[in-house]
Protein backbone atom coordinates (compact mmCIF):
# COMPACT_ATOMS: atom_id res chain seq x y z
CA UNK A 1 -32.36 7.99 -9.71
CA UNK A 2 -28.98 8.59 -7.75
CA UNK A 3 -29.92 6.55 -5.19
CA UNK A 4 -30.90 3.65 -7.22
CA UNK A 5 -27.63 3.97 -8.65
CA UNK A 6 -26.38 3.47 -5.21
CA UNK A 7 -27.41 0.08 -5.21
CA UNK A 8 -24.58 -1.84 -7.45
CA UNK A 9 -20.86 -0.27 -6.54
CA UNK A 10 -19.41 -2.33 -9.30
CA UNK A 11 -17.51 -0.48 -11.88
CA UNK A 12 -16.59 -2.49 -14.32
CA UNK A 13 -17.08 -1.65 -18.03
CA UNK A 14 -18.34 2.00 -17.17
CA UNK A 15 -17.34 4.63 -18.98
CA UNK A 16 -15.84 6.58 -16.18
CA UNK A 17 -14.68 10.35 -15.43
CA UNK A 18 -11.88 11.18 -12.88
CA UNK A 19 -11.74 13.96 -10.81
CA UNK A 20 -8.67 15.54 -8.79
CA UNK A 21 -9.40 18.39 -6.23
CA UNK A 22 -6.07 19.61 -5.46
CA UNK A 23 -5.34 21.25 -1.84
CA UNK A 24 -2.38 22.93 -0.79
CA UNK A 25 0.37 20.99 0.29
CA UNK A 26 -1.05 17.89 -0.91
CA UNK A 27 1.42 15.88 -3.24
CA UNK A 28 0.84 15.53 -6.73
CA UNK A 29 2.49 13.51 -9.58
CA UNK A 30 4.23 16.79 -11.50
CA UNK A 31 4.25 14.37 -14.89
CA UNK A 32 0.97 12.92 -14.44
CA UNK A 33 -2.07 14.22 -12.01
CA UNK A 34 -4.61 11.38 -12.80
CA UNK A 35 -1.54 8.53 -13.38
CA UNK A 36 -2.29 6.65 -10.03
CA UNK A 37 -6.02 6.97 -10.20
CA UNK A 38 -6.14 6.05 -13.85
CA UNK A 39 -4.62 2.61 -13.13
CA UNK A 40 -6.52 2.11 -10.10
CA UNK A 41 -9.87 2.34 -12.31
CA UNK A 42 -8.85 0.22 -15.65
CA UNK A 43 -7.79 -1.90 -12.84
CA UNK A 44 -10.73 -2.00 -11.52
CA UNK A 45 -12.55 -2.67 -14.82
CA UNK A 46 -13.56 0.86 -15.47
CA UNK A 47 -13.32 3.29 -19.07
CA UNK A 48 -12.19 6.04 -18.36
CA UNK A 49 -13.80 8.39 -21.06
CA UNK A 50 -12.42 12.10 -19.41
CA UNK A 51 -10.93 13.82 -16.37
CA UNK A 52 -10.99 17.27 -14.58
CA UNK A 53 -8.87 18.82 -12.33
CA UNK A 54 -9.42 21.80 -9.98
CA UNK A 55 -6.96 23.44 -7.61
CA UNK A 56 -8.52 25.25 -4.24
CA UNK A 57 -8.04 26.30 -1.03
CA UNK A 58 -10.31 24.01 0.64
CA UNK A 59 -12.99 21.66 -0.23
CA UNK A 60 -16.39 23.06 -0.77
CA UNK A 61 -18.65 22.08 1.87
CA UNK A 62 -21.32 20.62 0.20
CA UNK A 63 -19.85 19.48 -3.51
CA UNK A 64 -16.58 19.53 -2.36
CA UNK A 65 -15.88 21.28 -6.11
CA UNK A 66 -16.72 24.77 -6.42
CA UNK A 67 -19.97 25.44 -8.27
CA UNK A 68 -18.35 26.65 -11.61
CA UNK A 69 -16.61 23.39 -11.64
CA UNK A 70 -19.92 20.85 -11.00
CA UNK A 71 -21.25 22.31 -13.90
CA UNK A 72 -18.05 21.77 -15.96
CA UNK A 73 -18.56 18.14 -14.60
CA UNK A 74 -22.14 17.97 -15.57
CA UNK A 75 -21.20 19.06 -18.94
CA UNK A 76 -18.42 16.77 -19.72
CA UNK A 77 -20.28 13.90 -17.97
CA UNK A 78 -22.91 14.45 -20.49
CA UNK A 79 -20.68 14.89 -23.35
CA UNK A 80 -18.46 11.62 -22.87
CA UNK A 81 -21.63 9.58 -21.69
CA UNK A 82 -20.30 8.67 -18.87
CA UNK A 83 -22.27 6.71 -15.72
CA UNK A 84 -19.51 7.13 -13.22
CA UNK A 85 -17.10 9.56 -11.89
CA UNK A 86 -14.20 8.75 -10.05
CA UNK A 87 -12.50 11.47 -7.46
CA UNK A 88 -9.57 11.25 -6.42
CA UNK A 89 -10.44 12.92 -2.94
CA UNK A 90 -12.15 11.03 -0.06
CA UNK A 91 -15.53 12.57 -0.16
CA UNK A 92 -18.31 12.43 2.91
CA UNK A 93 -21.84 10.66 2.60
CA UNK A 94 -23.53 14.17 2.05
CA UNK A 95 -20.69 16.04 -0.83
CA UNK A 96 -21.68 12.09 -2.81
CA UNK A 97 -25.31 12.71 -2.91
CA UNK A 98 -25.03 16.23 -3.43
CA UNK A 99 -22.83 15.31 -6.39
CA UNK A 100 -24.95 12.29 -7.58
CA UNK A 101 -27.86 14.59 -7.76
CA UNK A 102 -26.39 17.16 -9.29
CA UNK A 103 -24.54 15.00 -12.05
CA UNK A 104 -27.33 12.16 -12.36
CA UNK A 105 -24.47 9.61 -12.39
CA UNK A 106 -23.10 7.48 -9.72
CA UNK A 107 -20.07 9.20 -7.78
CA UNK A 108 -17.29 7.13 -5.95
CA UNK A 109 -14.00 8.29 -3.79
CA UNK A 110 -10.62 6.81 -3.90
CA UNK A 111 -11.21 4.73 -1.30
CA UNK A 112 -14.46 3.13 -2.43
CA UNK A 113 -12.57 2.17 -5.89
CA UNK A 114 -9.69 1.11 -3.96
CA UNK A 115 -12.11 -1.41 -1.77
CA UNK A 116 -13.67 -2.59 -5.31
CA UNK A 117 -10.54 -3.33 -6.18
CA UNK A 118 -10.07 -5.27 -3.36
CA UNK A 119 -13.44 -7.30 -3.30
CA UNK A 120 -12.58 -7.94 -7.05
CA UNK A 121 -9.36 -10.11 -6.37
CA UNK A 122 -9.93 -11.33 -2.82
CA UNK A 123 -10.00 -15.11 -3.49
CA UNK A 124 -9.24 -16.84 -0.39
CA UNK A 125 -11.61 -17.13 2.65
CA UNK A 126 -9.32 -14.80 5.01
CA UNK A 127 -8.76 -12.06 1.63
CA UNK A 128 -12.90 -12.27 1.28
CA UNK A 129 -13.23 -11.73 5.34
CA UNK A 130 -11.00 -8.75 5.61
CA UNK A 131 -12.64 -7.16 2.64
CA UNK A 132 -16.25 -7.40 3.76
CA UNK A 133 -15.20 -6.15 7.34
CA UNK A 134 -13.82 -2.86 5.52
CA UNK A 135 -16.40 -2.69 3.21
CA UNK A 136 -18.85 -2.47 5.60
CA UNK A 137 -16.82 0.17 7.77
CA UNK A 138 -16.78 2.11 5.09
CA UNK A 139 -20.25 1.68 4.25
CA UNK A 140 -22.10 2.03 7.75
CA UNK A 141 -21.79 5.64 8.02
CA UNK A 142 -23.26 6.18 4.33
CA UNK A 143 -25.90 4.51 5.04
CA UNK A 144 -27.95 7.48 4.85
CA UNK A 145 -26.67 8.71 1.91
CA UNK A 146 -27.39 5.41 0.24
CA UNK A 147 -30.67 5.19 1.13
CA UNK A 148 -32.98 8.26 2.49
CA UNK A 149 -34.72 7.59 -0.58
CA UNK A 150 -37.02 4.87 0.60
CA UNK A 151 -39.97 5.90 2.75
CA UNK A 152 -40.78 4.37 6.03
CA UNK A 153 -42.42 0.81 6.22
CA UNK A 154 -45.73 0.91 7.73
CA UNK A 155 -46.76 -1.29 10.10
CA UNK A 156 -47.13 -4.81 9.84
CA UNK A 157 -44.57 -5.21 7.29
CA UNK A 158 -42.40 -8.07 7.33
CA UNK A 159 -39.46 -6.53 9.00
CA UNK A 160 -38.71 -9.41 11.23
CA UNK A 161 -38.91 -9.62 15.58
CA UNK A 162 -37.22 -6.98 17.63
CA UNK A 163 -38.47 -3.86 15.03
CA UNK A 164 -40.48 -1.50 16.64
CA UNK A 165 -43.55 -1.42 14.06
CA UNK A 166 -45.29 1.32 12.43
CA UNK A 167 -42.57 4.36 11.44
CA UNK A 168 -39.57 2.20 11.11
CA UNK A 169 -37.08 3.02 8.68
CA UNK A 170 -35.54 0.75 5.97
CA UNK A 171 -32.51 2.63 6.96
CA UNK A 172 -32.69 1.31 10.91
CA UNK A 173 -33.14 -2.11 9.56
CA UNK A 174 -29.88 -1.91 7.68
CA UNK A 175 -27.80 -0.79 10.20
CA UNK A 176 -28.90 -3.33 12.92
CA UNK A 177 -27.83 -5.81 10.13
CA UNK A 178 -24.40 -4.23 9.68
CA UNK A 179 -23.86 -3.86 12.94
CA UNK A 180 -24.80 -7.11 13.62
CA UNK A 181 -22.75 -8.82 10.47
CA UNK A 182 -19.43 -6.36 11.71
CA UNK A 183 -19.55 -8.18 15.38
CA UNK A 184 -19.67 -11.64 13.47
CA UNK A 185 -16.80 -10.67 11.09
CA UNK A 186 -14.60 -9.33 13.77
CA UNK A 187 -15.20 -12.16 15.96
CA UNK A 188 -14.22 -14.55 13.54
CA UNK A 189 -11.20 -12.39 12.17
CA UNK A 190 -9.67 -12.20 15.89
CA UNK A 191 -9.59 -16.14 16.33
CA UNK A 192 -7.53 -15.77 13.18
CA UNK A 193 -5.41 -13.34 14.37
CA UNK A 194 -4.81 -14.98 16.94
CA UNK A 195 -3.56 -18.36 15.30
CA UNK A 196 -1.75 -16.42 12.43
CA UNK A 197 0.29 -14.41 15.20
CA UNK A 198 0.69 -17.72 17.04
CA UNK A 199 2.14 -19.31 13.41
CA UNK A 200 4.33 -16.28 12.91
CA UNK A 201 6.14 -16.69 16.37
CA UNK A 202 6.50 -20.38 15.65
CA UNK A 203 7.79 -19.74 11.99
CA UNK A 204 10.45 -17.53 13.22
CA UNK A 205 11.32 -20.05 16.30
CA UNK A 206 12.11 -22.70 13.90
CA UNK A 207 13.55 -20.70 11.00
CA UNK A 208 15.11 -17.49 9.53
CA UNK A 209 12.18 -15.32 7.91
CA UNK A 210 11.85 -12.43 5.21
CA UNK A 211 9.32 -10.63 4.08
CA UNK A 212 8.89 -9.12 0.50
CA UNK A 213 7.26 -5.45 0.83
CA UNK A 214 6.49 -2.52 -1.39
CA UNK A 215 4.10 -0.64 -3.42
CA UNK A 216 1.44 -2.41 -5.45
CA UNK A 217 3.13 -3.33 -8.72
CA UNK A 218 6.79 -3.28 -7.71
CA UNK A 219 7.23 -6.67 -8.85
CA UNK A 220 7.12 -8.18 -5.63
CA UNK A 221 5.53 -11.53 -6.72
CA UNK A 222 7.58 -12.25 -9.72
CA UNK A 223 10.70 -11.82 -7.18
CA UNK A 224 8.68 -14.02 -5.06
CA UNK A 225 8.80 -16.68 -7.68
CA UNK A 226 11.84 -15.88 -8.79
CA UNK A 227 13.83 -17.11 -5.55
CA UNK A 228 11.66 -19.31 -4.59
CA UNK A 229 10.06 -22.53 -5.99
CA UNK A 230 7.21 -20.15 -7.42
CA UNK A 231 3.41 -20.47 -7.14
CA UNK A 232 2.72 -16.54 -6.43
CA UNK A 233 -0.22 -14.60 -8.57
CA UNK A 234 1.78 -12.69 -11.13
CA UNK A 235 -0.03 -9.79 -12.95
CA UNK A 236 0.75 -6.26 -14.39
CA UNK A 237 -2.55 -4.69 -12.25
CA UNK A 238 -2.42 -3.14 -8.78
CA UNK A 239 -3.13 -5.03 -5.94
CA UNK A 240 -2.70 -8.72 -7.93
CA UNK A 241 -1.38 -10.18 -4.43
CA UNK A 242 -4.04 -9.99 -1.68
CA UNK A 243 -3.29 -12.94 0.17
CA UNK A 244 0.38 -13.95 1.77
CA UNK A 245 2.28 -16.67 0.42
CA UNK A 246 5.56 -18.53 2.14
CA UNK A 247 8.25 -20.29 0.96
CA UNK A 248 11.43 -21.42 1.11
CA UNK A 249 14.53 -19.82 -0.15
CA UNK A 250 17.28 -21.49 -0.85
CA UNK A 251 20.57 -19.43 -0.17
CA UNK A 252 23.24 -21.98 -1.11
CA UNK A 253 25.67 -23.87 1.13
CA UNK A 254 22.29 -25.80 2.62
CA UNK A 255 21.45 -22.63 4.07
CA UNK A 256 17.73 -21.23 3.35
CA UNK A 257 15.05 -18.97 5.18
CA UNK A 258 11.22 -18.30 4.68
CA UNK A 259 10.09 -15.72 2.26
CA UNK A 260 6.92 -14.45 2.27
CA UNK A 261 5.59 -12.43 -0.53
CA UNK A 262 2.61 -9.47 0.98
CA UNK A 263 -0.28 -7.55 0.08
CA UNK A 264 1.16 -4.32 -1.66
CA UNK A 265 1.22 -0.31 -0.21
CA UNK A 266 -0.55 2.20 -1.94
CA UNK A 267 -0.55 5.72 -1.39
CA UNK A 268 -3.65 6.94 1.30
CA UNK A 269 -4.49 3.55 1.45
CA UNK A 270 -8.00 3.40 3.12
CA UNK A 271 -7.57 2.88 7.26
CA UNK A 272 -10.08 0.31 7.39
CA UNK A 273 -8.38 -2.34 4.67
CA UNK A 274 -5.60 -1.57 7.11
CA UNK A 275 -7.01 -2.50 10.05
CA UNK A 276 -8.69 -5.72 8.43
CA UNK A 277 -5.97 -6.53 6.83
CA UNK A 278 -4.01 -7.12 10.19
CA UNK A 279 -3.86 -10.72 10.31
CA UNK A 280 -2.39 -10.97 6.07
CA UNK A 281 -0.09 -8.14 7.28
CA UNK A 282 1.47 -10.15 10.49
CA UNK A 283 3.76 -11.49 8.38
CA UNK A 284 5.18 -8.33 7.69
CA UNK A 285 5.09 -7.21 11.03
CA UNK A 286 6.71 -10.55 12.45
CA UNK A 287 9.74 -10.57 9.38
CA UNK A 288 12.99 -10.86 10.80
CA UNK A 289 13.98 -9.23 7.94
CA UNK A 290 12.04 -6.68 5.66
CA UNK A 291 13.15 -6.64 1.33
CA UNK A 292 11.84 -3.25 0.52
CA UNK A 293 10.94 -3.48 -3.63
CA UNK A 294 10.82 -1.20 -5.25
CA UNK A 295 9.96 -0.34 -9.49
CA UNK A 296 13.44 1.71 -9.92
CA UNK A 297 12.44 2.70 -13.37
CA UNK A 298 9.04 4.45 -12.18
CA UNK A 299 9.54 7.88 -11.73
CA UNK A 300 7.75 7.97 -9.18
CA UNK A 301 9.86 5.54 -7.29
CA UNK A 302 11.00 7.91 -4.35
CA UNK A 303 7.61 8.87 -2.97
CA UNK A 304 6.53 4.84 -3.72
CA UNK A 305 10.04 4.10 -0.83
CA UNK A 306 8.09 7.23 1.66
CA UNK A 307 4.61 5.46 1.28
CA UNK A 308 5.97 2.42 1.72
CA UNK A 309 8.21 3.05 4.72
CA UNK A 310 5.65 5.37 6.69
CA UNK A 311 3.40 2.46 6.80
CA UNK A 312 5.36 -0.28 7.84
CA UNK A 313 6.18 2.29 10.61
CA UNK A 314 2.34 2.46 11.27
CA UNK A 315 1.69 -1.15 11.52
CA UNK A 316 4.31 -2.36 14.02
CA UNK A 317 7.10 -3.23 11.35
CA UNK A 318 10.12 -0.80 12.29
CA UNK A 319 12.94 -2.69 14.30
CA UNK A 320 13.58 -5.50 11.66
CA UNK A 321 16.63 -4.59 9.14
CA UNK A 322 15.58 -3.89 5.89
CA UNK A 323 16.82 -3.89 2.57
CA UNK A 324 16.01 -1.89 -0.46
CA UNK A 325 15.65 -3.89 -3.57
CA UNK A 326 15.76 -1.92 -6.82
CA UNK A 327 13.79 -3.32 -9.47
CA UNK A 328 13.47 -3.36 -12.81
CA UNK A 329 16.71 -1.61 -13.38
CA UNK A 330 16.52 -3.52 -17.20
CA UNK A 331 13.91 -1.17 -17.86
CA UNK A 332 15.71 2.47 -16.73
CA UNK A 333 16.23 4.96 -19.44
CA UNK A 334 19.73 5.83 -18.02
CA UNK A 335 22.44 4.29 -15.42
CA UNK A 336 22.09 7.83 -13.67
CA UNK A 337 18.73 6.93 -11.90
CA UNK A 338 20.00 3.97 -10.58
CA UNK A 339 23.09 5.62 -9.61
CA UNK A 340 21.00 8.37 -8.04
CA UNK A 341 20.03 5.36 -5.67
CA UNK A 342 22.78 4.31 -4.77
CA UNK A 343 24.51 6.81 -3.82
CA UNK A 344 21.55 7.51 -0.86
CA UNK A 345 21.26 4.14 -0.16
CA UNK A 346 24.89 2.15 -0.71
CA UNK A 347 23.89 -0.99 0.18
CA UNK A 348 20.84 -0.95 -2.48
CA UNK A 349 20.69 -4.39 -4.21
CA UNK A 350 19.61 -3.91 -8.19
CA UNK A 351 17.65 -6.43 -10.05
CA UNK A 352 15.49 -7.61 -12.53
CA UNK A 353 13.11 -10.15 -10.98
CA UNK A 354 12.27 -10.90 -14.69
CA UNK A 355 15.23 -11.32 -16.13
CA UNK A 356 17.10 -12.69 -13.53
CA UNK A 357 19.84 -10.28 -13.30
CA UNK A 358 20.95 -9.66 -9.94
CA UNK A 359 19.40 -12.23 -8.24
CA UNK A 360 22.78 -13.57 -7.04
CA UNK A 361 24.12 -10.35 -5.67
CA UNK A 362 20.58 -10.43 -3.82
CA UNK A 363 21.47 -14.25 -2.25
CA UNK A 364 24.73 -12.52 -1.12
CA UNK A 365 23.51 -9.82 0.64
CA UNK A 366 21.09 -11.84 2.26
CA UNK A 367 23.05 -14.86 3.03
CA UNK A 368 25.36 -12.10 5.01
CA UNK A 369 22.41 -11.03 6.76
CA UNK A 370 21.16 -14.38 7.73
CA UNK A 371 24.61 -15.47 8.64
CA UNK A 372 26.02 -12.63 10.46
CA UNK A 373 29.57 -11.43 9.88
CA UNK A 374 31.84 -14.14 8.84
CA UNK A 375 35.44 -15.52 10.80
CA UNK A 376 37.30 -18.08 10.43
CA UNK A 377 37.54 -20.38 13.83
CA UNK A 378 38.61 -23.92 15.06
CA UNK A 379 35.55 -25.81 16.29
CA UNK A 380 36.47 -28.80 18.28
CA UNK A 381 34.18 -31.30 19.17
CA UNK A 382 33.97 -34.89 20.69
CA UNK A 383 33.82 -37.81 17.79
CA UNK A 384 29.93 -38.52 18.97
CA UNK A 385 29.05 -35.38 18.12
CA UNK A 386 27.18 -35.98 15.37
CA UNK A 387 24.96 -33.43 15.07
CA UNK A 388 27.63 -30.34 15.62
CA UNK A 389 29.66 -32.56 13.13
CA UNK A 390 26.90 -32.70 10.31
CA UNK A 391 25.79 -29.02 10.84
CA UNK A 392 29.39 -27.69 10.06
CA UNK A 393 30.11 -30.21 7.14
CA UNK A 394 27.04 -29.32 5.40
CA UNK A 395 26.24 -25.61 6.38
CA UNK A 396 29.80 -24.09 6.63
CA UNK A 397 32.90 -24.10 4.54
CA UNK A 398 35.23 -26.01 6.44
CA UNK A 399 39.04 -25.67 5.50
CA UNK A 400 40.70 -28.11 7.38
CA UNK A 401 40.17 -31.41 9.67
CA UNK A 402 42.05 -32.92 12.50
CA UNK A 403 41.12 -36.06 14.36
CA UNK A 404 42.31 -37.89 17.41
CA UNK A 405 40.79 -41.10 18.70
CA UNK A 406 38.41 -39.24 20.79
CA UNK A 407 37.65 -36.28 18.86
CA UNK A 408 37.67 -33.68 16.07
CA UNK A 409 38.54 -29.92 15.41
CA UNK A 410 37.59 -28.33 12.07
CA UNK A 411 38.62 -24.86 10.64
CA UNK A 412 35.93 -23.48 9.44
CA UNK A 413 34.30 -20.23 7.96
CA UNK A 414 31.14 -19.52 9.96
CA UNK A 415 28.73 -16.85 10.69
CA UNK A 416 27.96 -15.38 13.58
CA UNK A 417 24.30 -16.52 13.43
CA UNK A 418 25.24 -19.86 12.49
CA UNK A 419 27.31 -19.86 15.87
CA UNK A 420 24.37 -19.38 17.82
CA UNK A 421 22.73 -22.07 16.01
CA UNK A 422 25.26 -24.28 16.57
CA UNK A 423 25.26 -24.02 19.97
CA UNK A 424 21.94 -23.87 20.03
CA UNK A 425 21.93 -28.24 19.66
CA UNK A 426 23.21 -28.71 23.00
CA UNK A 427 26.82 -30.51 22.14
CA UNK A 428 29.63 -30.42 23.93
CA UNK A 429 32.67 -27.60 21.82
CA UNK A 430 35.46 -25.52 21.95
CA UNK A 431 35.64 -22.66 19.96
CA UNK A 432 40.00 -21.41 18.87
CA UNK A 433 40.53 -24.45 22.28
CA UNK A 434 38.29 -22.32 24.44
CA UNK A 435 34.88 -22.33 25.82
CA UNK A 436 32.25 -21.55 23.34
CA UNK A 437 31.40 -17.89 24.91
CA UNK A 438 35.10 -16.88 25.40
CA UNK A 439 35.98 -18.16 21.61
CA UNK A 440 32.86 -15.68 20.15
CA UNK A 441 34.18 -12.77 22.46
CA UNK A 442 37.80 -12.93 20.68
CA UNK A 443 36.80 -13.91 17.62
CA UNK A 444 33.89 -11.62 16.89
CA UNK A 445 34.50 -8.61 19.76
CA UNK A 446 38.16 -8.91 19.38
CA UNK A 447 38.31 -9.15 23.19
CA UNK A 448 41.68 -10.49 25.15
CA UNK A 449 39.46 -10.63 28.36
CA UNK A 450 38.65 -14.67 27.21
CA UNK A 451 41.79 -16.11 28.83
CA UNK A 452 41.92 -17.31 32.03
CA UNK A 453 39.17 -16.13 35.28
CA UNK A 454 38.31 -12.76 36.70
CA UNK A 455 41.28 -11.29 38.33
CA UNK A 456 38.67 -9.41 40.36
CA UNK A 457 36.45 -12.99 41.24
CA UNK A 458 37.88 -15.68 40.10
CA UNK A 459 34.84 -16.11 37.59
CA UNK A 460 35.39 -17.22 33.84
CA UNK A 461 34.40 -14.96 31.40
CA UNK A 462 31.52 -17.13 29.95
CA UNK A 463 30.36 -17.76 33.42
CA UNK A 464 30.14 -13.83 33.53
CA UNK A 465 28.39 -13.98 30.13
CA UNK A 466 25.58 -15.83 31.74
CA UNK A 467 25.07 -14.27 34.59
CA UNK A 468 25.20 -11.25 32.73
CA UNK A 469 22.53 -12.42 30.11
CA UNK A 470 20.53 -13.59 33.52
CA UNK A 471 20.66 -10.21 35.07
CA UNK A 472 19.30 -8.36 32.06
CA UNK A 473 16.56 -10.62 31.85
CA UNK A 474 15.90 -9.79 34.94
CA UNK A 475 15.63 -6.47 34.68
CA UNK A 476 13.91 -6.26 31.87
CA UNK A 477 11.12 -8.51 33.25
């Protein structure tokens, strides 16, 4: 009966049961044991009908509750008329059949729900591919579990060429055909890879990008739409974003950057959805710049900005900047909460993606960012320049103009990025009447060493810049 259970993982409209095993030093919501796992199953379609909680030292071996407490369980599962139970634990192939026989119901882990979840809202072709993959890592080694309950095929059965006849075991079968379906997947998944990590170094050739992360149901997608021209999935669930979408943010002064909105964080978030979900997550990973959301008016905020950090430490995403956004601060009980987070983290931007406030303290901050620290400087440039010309007319604030027959100098207030950017189009400039490198050193490193050569060699300074730069290179090759 169990094991016929086995056969549809779907959980939607059960009347469901949670279960928390609590271990020592495990965290635990103080307010509200079952709040997480009670909006991952209505999320997943579930009814949740009753829940149990049972503190030990360590998991039982075989039930992974102690024996008082599976018959508790067996009661109440009886009682509410529930068909599934829900732990909150990852449990091994052998504790679920144990359980399933013991209970007569079907028995799923966190991580199971959390991949139904997943399967459940994965609509594009990439979403659909990373999900199988981890479904079927998860799956493979439960095999048995799922299915010692089918006797062996006797020969001459249809079980298809390469099978070695009489005594083989429905279970063999299946795990030839996962094996062989995971090689497929994977293949396919790397030549993705591949091109998305190819895309992502492009992206961030050609522009400035950003990338919007933190826990499922922060509000990252309304943000997302927000500040940019929209199109984003918006949904009060977990997990309502599963596949990355980019866009352009416009900054102001003709001065924009690439936003991507990401798959959300959750707390023990299976390894496997992880590791398939490399290829949605290399946008993260390739951000020049990280916007850390998070629901400020959730109490459990704090250990939402530890889950979320920890793992963009564990996929690759740790040297860009990053920038916590506090959300939702229209729906805090009290100004001390948000004060709370401020005063750990000053340069905190607060916001209400839905209402709009503080979106244009959020352009500021970023606009700094993208620009690098501002100065005002004289640009000169010959009349032809066209290009340097346009690109400080339309990008920078320019405060004065003076032009001879031959060519022009504007005062202008510019960012340090925007320097580089400028010189990055090849024209001939002077930067304060000097060459471009010695003009940056005094106006941004407040360094007298511009004027004239090397007293030592004779060498200008942005000749020494270069050969500098060339040198490092060098080494570090």
């Amino acid at each position: 009966m169990a094991a016929a259970m086995r056969e549809q993982l779907k959980v939607v409209a059960e009347r469901s049961v949670l279960v928390h095993v609590q271990l020592p030093g495990e965290y635990v919501d103080p307010r509200d044991v079952f709040g997480e796992l009670r909006a991952l199953s209505k999320t997943a379609g579930a009814i949740v009908v009753g829940e149990l909680v049972q503190k030990r030292k360590k998991p039982n071996g075989k039930t992974y509750l102690g024996k008082g407490k599976v018959l508790e369980l067996a009661a109440l599962v009886s009682t509410v008329e529930a068909s599934l139970v829900v732990f909150d634990n990852d449990l091994s192939p052998s504790q679920i059949r144990s359980l399933e026989e013991a209970l007569e119901c079907k028995i799923i882990d966190r991580s199971e729900l959390i991949l139904d979840i997943f399967a459940n809202r994965a609509t594009t072709y990439l979403a659909k591919l990373q999900v199988e993959i981890a479904q079927l890592e998860y799956t493979y080694p439960r095999l048995r579990a799922m299915w010692d309950h089918l006797g062996q095929i006797v020969g001459g059965a249809p079980v298809g060429i390469g099978t070695r006849g009489p005594g083989e075991q429905q279970l063999e079968i299946d795990r030839r055909l996962a094996q062989r379906r995971l090689r497929q997947l994977r293949t396919e998944l790397a030549e993705i890879q591949t091109r998305k990590t190819r895309e992502v170094a492009q992206r961030n050739e050609d522009h400035f990008t950003a990338g919007l992360v933190g826990y499922t149901n922060a509000g990252k997608s309304t943000l997302f739409n927000r500040l940019t021209v929209g199109g984003a999935f918006e949904h009060g669930k977990l997990f309502a974003t599963l596949s990355t979408r980019t866009e352009r943010w416009e900054l102001g002064g003709g001065n924009g950057i690439l936003l991507s909105d990401t798959v959300g964080f959750i707390r023990d978030l299976p390894h496997h959805l992880v590791a398939s979900f490399r290829s949605t997550l290399e946008e993260t990973v390739g951000a020049q710049l990280l916007l850390i959301v998070l629901d400020a008016s959730d109490h459990e905020a704090e250990m939402h900005y530890e889950t979320v950090t920890r793992t963009l430490d564990e996929i690759g995403a740790s040297t860009q900047p990053r920038l916590i956004v506090l959300n939702k601060v229209d729906a805090l009980p009290d100004e001390a909460t948000a004060l709370a987070w401020i005063s750990r983290h000053p340069d905190a931007v607060r916001l209400s993606a839905a209402t709009g406030e503080g979106v244009d303290e959020l352009n500021a901050a970023v606009r700094t960012i993208v620009l690098g620290e501002m100065r005002e400087i004289s640009v000169g440039a010959p009349i032809s320049a066209s290009r340097t010309i346009n690109f400080l007319e339309r990008r920078t604030e320019v405060l004065d103009r003076t032009y001879t027959a031959e060519t022009v100098e504007l005062r202008v207030r510019i960012g340090r990025r925007q320097v580089d950017q400028l010189l990055a189009q090849g024209d001939s400039l002077t930067i304060d009447g000097a060459p471009p490198m010695d003009g940056i050193a005094r106006a941004w490193d407040g360094s007298a060493a511009w004027k004239g050569a090397d007293e030592r060699g004779g060498i200008p300074p942005h000749e020494r810049f270069y050969a500098a730069a060339r040198d490092e290179t060098a080494g570090g090759a």
